[in-house]
Protein backbone atom coordinates (compact mmCIF):
# COMPACT_ATOMS: atom_id res chain seq x y z
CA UNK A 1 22.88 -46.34 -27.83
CA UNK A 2 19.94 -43.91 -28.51
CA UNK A 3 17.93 -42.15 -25.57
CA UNK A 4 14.96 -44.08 -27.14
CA UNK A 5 16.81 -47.10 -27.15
CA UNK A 6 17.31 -46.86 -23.42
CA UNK A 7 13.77 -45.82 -23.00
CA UNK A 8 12.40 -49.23 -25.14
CA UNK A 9 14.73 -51.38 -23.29
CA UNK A 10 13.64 -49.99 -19.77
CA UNK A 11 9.54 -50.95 -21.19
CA UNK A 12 10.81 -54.38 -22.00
CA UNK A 13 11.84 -54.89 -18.48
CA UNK A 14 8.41 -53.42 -17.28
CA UNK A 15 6.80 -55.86 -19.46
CA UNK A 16 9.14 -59.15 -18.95
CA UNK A 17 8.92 -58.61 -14.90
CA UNK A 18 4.75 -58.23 -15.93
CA UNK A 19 4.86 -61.40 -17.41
CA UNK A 20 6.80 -63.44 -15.09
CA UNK A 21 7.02 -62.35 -11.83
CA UNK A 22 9.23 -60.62 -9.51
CA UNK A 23 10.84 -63.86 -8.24
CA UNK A 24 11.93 -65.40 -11.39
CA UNK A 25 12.68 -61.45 -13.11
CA UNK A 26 14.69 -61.02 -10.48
CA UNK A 27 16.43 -64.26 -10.95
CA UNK A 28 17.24 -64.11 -14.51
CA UNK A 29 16.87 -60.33 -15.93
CA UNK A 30 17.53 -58.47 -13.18
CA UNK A 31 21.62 -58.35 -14.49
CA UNK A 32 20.84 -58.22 -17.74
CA UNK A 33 21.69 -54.95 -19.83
CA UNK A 34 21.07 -53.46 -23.20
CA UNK A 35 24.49 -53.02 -25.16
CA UNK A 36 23.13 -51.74 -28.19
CA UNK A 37 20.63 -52.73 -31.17
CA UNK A 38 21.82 -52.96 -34.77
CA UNK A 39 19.26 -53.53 -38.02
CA UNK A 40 16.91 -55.80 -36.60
CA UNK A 41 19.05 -57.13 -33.53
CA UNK A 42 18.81 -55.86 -29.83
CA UNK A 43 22.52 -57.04 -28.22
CA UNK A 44 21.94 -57.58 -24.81
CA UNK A 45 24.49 -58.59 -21.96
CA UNK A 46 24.54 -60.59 -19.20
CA UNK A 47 27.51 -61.49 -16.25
CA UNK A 48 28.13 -65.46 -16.95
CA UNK A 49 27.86 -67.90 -19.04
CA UNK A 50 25.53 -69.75 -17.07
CA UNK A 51 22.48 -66.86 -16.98
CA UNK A 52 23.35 -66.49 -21.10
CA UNK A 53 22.81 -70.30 -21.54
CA UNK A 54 19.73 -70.05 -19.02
CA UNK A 55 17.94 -67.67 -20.82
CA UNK A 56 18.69 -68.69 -24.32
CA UNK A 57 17.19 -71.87 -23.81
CA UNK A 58 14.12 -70.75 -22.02
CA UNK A 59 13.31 -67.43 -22.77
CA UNK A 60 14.37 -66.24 -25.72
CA UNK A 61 10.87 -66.19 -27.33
CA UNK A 62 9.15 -64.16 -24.90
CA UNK A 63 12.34 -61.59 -24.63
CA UNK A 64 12.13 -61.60 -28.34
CA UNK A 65 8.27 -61.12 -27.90
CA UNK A 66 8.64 -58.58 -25.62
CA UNK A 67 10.98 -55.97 -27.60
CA UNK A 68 8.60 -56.73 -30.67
CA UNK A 69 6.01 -55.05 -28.26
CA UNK A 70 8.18 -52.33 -27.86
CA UNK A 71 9.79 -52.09 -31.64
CA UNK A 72 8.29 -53.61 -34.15
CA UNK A 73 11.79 -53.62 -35.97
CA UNK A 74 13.33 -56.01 -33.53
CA UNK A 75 13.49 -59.49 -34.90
CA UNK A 76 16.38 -61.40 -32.53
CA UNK A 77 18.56 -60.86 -29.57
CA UNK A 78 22.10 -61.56 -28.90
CA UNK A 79 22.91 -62.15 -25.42
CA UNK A 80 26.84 -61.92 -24.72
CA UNK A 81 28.58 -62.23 -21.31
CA UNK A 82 30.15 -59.29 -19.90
CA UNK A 83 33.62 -59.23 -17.34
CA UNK A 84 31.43 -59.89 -14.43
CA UNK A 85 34.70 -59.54 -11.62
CA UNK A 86 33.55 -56.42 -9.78
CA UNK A 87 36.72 -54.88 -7.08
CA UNK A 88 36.00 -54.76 -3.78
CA UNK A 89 35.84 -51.81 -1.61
CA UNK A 90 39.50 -52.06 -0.40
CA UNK A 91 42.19 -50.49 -1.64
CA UNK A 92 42.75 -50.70 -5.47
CA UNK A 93 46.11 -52.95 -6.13
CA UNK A 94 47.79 -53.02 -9.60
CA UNK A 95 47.24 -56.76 -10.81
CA UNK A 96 50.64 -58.62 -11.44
CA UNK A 97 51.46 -59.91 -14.55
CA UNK A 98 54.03 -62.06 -13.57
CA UNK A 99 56.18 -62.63 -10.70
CA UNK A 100 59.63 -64.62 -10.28
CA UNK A 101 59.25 -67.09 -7.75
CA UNK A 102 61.66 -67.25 -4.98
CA UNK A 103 64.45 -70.18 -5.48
CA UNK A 104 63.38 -73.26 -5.00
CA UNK A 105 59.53 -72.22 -4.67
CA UNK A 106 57.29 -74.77 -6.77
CA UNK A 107 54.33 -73.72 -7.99
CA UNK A 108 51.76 -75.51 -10.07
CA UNK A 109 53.06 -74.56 -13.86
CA UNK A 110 56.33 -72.89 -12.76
CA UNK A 111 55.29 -68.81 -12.63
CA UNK A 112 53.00 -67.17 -11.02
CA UNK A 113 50.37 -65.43 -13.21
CA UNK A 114 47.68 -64.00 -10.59
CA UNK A 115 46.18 -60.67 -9.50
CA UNK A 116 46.77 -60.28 -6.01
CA UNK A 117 43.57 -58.18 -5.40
CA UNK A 118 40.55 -59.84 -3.37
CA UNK A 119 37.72 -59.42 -5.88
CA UNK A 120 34.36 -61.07 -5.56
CA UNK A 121 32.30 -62.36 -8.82
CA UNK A 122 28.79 -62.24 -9.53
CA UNK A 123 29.35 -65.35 -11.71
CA UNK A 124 25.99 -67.20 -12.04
CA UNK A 125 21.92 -66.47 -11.93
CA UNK A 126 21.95 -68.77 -8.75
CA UNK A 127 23.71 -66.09 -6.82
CA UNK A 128 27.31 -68.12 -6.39
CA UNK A 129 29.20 -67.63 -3.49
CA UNK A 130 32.34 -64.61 -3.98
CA UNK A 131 35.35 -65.75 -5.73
CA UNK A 132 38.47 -64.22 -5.23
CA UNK A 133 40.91 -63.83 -8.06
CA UNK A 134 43.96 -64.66 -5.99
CA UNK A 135 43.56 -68.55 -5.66
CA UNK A 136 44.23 -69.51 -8.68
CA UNK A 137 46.25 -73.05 -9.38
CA UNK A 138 49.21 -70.91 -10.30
CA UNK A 139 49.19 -69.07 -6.62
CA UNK A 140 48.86 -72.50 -4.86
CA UNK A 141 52.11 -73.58 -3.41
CA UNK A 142 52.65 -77.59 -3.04
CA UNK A 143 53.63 -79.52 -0.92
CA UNK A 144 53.89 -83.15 0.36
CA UNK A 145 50.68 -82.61 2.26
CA UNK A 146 48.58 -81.33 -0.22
CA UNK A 147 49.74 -82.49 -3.85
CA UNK A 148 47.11 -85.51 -4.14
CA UNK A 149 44.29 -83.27 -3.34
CA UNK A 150 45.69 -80.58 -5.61
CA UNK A 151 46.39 -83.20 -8.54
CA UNK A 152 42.83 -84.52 -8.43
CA UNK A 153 41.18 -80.95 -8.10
CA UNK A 154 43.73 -80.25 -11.37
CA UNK A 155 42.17 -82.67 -13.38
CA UNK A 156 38.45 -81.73 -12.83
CA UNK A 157 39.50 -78.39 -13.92
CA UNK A 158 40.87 -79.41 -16.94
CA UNK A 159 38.41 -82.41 -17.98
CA UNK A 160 36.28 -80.99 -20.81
CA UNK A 161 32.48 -81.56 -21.44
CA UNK A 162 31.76 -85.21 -22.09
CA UNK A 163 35.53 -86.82 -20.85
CA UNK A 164 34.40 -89.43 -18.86
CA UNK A 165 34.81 -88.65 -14.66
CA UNK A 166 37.52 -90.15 -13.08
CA UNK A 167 36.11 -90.14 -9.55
CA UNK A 168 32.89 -88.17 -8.69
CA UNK A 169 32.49 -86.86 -5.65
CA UNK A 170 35.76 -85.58 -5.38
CA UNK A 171 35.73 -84.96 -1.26
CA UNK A 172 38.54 -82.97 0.19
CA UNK A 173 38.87 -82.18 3.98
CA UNK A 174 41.35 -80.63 6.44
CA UNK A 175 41.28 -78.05 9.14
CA UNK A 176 40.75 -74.43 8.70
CA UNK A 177 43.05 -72.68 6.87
CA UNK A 178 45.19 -75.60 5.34
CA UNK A 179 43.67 -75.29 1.36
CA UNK A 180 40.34 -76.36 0.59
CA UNK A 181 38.89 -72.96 -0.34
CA UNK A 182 41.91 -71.96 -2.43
CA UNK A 183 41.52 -75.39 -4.89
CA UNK A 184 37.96 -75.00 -4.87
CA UNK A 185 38.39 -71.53 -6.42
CA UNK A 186 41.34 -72.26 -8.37
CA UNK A 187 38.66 -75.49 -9.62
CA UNK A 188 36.14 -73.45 -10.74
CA UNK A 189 38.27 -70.51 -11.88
CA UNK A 190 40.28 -72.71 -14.18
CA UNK A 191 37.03 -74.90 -15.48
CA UNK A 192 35.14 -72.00 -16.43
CA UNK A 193 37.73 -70.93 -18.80
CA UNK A 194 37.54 -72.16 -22.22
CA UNK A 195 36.14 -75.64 -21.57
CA UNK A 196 32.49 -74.87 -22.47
CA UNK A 197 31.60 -76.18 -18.79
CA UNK A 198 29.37 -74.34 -16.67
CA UNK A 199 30.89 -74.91 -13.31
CA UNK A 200 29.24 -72.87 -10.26
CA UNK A 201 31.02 -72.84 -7.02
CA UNK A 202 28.72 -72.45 -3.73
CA UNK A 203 29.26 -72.51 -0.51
CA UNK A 204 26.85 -74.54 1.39
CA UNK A 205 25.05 -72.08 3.30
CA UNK A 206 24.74 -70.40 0.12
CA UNK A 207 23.14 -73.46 -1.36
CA UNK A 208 20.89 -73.82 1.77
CA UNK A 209 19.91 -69.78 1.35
CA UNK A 210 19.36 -70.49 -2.38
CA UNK A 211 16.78 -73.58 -1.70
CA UNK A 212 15.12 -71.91 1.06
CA UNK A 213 14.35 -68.83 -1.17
CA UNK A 214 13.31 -70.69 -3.92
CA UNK A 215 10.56 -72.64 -1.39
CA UNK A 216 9.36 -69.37 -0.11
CA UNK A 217 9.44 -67.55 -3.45
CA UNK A 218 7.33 -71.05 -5.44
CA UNK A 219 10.56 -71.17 -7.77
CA UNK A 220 11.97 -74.27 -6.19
CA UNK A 221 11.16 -76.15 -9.33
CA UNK A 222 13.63 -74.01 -11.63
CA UNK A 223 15.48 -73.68 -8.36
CA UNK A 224 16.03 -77.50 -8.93
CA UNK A 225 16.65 -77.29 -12.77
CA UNK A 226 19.52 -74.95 -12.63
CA UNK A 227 21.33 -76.64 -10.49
CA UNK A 228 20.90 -80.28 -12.59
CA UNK A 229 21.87 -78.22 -15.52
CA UNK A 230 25.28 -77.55 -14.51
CA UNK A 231 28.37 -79.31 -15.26
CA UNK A 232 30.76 -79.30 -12.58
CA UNK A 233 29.06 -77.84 -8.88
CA UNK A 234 31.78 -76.89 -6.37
CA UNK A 235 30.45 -76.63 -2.89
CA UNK A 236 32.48 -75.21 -0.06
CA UNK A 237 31.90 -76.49 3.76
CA UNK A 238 29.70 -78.42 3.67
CA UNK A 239 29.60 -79.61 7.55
CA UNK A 240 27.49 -76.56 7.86
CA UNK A 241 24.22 -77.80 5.93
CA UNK A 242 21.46 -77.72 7.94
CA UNK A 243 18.21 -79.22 8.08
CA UNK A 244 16.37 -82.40 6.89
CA UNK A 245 14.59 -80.66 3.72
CA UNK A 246 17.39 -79.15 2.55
CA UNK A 247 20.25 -82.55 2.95
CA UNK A 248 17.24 -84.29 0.79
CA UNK A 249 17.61 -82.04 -1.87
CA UNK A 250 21.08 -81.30 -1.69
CA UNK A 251 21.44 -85.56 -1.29
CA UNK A 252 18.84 -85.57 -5.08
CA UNK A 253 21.25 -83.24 -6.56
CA UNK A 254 24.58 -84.69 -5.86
CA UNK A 255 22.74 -88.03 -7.24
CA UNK A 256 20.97 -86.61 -10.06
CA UNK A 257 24.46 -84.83 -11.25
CA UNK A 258 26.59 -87.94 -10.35
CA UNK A 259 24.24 -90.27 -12.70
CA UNK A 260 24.35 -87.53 -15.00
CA UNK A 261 27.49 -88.05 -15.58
CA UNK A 262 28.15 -84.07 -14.55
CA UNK A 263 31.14 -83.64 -11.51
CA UNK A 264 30.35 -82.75 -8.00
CA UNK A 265 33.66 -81.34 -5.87
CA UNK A 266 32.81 -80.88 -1.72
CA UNK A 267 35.39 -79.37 0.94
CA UNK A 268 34.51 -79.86 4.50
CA UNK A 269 36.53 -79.59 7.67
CA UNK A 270 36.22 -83.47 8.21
CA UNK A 271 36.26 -86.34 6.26
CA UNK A 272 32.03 -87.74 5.28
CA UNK A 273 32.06 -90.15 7.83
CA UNK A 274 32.38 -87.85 10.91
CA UNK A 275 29.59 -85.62 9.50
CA UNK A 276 27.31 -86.51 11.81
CA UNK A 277 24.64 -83.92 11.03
CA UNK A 278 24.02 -85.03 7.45
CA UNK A 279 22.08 -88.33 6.66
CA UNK A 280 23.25 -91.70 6.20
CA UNK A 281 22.45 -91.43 2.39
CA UNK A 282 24.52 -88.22 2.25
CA UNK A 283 27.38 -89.52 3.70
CA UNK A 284 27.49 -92.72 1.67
CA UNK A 285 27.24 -91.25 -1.17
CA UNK A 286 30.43 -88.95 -0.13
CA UNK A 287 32.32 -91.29 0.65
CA UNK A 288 31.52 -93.38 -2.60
CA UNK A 289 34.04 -91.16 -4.27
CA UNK A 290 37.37 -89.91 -4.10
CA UNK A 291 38.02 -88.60 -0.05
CA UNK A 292 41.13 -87.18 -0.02
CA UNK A 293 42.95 -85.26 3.06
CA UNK A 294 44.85 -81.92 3.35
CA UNK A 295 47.43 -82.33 6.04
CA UNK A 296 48.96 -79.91 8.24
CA UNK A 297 51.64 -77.76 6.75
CA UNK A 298 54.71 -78.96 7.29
CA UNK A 299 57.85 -76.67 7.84
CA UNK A 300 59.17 -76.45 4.59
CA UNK A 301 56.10 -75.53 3.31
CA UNK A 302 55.21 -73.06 5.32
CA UNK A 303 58.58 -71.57 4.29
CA UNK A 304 58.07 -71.55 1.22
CA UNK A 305 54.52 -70.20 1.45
CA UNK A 306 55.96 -67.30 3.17
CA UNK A 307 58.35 -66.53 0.19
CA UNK A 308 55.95 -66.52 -2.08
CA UNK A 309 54.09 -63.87 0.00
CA UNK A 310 56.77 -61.68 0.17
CA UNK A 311 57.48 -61.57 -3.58
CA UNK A 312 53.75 -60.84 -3.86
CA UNK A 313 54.46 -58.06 -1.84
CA UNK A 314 58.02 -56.85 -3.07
CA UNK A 315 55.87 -56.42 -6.60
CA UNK A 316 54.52 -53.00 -5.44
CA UNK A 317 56.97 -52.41 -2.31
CA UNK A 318 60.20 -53.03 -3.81
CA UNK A 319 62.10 -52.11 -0.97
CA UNK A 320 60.21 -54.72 1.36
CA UNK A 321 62.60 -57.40 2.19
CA UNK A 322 62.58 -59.89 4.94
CA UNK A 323 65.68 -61.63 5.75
CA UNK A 324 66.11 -65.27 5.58
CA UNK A 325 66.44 -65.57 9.63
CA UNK A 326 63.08 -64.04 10.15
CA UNK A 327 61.02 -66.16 7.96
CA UNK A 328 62.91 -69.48 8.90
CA UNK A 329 61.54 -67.91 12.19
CA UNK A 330 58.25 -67.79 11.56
CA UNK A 331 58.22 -70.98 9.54
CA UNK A 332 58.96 -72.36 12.40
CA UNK A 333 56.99 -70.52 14.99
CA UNK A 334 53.42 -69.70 12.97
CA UNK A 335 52.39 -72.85 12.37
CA UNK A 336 48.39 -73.04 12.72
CA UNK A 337 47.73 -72.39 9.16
CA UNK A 338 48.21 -70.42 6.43
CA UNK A 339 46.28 -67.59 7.32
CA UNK A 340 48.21 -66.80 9.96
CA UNK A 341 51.32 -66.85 7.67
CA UNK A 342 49.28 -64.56 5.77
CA UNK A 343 48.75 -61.79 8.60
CA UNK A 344 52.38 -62.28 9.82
CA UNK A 345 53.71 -61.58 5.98
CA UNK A 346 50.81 -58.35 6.14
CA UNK A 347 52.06 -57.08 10.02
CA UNK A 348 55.63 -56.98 8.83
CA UNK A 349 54.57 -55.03 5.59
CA UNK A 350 52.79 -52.90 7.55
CA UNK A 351 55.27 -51.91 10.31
CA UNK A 352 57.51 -51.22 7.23
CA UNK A 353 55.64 -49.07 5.41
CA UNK A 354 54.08 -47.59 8.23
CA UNK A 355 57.34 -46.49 10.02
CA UNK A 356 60.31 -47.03 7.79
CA UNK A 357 62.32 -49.20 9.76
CA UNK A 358 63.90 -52.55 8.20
CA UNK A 359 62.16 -55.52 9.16
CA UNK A 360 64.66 -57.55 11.95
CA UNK A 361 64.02 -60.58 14.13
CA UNK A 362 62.94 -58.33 16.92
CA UNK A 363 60.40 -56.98 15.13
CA UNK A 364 59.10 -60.39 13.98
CA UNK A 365 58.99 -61.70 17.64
CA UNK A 366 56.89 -58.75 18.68
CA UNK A 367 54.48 -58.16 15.70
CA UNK A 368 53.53 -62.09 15.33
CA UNK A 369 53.72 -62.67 18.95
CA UNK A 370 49.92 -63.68 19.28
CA UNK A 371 49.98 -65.36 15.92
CA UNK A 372 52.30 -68.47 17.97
CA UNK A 373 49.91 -70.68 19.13
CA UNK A 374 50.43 -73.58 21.69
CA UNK A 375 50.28 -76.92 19.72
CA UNK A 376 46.69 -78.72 19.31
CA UNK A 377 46.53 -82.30 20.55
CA UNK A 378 46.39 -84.96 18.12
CA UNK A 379 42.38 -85.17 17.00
CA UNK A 380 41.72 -88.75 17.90
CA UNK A 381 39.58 -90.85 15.40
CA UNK A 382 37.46 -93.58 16.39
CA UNK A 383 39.09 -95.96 13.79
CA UNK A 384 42.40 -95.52 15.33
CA UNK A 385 40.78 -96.51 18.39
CA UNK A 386 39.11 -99.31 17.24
CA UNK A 387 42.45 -100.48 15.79
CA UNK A 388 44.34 -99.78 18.56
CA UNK A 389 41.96 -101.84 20.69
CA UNK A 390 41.46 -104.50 18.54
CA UNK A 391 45.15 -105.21 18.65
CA UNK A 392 45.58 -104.48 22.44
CA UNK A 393 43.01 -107.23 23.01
CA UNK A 394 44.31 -109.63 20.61
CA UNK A 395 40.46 -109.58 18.99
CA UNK A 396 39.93 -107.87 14.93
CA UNK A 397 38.43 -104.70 14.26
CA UNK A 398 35.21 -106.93 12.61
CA UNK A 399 34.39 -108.37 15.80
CA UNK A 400 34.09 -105.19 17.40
CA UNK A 401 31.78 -104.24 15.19
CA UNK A 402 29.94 -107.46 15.22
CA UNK A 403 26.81 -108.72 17.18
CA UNK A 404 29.00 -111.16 18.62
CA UNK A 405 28.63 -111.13 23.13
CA UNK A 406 31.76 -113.50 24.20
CA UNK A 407 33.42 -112.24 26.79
CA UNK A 408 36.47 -112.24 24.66
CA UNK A 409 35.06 -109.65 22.05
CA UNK A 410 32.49 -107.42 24.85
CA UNK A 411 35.06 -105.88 27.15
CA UNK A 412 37.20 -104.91 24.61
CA UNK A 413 34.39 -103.48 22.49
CA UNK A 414 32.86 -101.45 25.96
CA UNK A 415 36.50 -100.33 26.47
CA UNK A 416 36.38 -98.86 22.51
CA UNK A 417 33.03 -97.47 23.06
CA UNK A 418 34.25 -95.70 26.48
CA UNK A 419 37.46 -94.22 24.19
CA UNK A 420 35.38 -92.71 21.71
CA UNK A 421 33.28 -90.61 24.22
CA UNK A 422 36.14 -90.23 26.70
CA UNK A 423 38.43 -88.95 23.69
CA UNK A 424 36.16 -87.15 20.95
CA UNK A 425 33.78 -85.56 20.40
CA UNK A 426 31.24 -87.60 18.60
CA UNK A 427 27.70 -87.78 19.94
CA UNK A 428 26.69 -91.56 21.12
CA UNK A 429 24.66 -91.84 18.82
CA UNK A 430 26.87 -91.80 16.29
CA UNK A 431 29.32 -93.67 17.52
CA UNK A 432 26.93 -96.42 18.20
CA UNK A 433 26.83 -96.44 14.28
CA UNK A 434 30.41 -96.73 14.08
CA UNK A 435 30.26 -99.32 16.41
CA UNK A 436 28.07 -102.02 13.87
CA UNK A 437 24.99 -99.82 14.01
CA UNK A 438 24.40 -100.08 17.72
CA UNK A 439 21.18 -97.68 20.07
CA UNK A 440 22.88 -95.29 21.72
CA UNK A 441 21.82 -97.09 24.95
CA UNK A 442 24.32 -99.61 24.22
CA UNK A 443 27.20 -96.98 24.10
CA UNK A 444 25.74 -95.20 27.31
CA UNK A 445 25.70 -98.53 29.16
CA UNK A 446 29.36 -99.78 27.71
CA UNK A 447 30.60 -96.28 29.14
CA UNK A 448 28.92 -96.18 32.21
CA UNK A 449 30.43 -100.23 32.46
CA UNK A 450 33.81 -99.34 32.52
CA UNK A 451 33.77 -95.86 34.36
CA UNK A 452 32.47 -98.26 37.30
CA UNK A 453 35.61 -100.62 36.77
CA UNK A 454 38.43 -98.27 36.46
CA UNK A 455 37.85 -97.07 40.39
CA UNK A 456 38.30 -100.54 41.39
CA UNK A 457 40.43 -102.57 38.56
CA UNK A 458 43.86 -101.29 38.77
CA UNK A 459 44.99 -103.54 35.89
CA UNK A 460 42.23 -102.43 33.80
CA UNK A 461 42.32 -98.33 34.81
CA UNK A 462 46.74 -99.29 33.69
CA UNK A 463 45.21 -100.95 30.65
CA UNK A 464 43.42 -97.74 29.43
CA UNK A 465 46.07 -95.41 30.46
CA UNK A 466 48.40 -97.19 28.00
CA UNK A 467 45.64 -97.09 25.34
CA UNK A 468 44.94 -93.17 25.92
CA UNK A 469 48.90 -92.77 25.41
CA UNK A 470 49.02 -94.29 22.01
CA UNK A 471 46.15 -92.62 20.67
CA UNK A 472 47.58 -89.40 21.77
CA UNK A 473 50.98 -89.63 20.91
């Protein structure tokens, strides 16, 4: 590429941001570069597919128009898309090719074809949330509490353009730490490869940024249009959307992709019933769909998470090696969440490296000391305790939630209502709309009922005792 080339190409930026604005030049050409121009073609590049289709089908005249301007030669553009992973700041790590899984280790296909290097991608004009090269489908290791969220997130990735959607949402919760970011990457890694989808992953304070830019900026409209335009959206945490403008439009997208025909793949920390924050519509429409649970991580997969680890690790520190003992140890000990097995995998690499000494079960016990956590209690859901109740009192779950007032169905139904706030942490509020849509003055009263009777009803205060027990055990 010519000096003049470079000098036309930086005047057809002048004149495109002219023409549109900063807002939407920022949005859409501020990535774009100037590979070279042959015979009448300028070949220009862009990071994703998604800002090459974008442009393409909406500005391609006035880009066109705007080289013409510049050189009169130029009759067409070609827009390609560039590698748009760019390494992060840490230390550079040589990407593995392939890796021999420890014995007995399943993986998704059966190897383990990954770069173990956090990267971050630039990968669509919307400004989508990092991705990190390492969680992949082929570095997720499964087990019985994970593979029917993993299947499902497997066959969005693989659907092409036009198969018909299984189940749309697809809604997967669990605690922190247990999964749901690595399949939402590995989702949208895998379905932007070779499928012809666009598929743009987002976590949902990224989406909330994103609106409230476009509302300040007057570009909510194409805001709007980008997002309907793709084919598979992927958002990430969703219990931390905020605010009512933003759930509407959020709420119009899901609906306008669903009806569409186009997947929509959420990860949250709880399951949409319990997201008390989001509206009614929102939730409905979550739970309309395919909700499937992560559960803890059980022993033997935490074990054989931790093997897979360490023949990440052995890759470029051949002479790490952690004896069986030690990681049947902190299997056993680390058992929070997968992070943690992480950082105990890192603090034994590190005391290895750092001062040459074998890695032993002493060593374990001291580095991961902090990473053994005392048990959580049981997180008690307000269906178990209507359950629970229900059969206690000899009474069904539907007339708890019914308007019916015999004495029969109302003391059990106060006692259920005094669980929930006693036991979680909803808001009563909403568990007056668990309990059949009821005011919140109806919870506050049931409560207030029976913290009066337990002082003075022994049979009753034994009654709840036994109830608190079985939700808790």
């Amino acid at each position: 590429m010519t000096t003049t080339d470079s000098e036309h190409w930086l005047r057809v930026k002048g004149r495109l941001r002219a023409e549109v604005g900063d807002d939407i030049f920022l949005s859409w050409f501020a990535r774009m570069e100037l590979e070279r121009i042959e015979e009448n073609t300028a070949h220009l590049s862009v990071p994703t597919r998604f800002l090459k289709s974008w442009i393409l089908s909406h500005y391609t005249d006035r880009v066109i128009a705007c080289w013409k301007a510049e050189n009169a030669d130029i009759q067409k553009i070609d827009v390609s898309v560039r590698s748009a992973v760019i390494r992060s700041a840490l230390p550079k790590i040589k990407p593995v090719d392939t890796i021999e899984p420890p014995r007995g280790l399943r993986l998704d296909n059966g190897d383990v074809r990954t770069a173990f290097a956090p990267v971050s991608a630039g990968h669509d004009a919307l400004g989508g949330s990092p991705l990190d090269l390492r969680l992949t489908f082929e570095s997720f290791v499964i087990g019985r509490s994970n593979t029917l969220a993993h299947a499902a997130a497997k066959q969005v990735a693989v659907a092409r353009r036009g198969d018909p959607v299984m189940f749309n949402p697809l809604y997967v919760h669990a605690g922190v730490g247990l999964g749901k970011t690595h399949l939402l990457q590995a989702t949208t890694w895998a379905g932007n490869n070779g499928n012809e989808r666009k598929v743009l992953y987002l976590t949902a304070e990224k989406f909330m940024y994103g609106f409230v830019s476009a509302l300040r900026t007057q570009t909510a409209l194409a805001f709007k249009e980008a997002l309907r335009g793709i084919d598979v959206l992927v958002i990430d945490d969703l219990q931390f959307l905020q605010g009512k403008s933003t759930q509407a439009e959020f709420c119009h997208t899901i609906n306008a992709l669903i009806d569409a025909g186009r997947q929509v793949v959420i990860a949250a920390d709880r399951p949409p019933t319990d997201l008390e924050s989001l509206d009614d519509r929102v939730r409905s429409r979550l739970a309309g769909g395919l909700v499937v649970e992560m559960g803890p991580l059980g022993e033997e997969l935490r074990l054989e998470i931790l093997k897979f680890r360490v023949a990440a690790a052995r890759q470029y520190h051949p002479t790490f090696d952690v004896p069986a003992p030690v990681l049947a140890y902190i299997a056993k000990s680390v058992t929070h969440n997968g992070r943690d097995l992480e950082g105990a995998v890192n603090r034994l690499l590190a005391h290895n490296k750092l001062t040459g000494q074998p890695v032993t079960m002493e060593m374990a016990e001291r580095e991961v000391r902090d990473l053994i956590r005392p048990q959580e209690p049981k997180r008690v859901k307000i269906e178990d305790i209507q359950r629970i109740v229900a059969r206690q009192y000899n009474v069904s779950r539907a007339d708890l939630l019914s308007s019916r007032r015999t004495a029969n169905v109302v003391r059990p139904r106060q006692v259920a209502m005094y669980l929930a706030k006693t036991l979680t942490l909803r808001s009563l509020p909403e568990i007056g709309r668990r309990f059949g849509g009821r005011d919140h003055t109806t919870v506050l009263h049931a409560v207030r009922k029976i913290e009066g009777l337990v002082g003075n009803d022994a049979m009753l205060a034994d009654e709840i005792e036994i109830l608190k027990r079985q939700l808790q055990d």
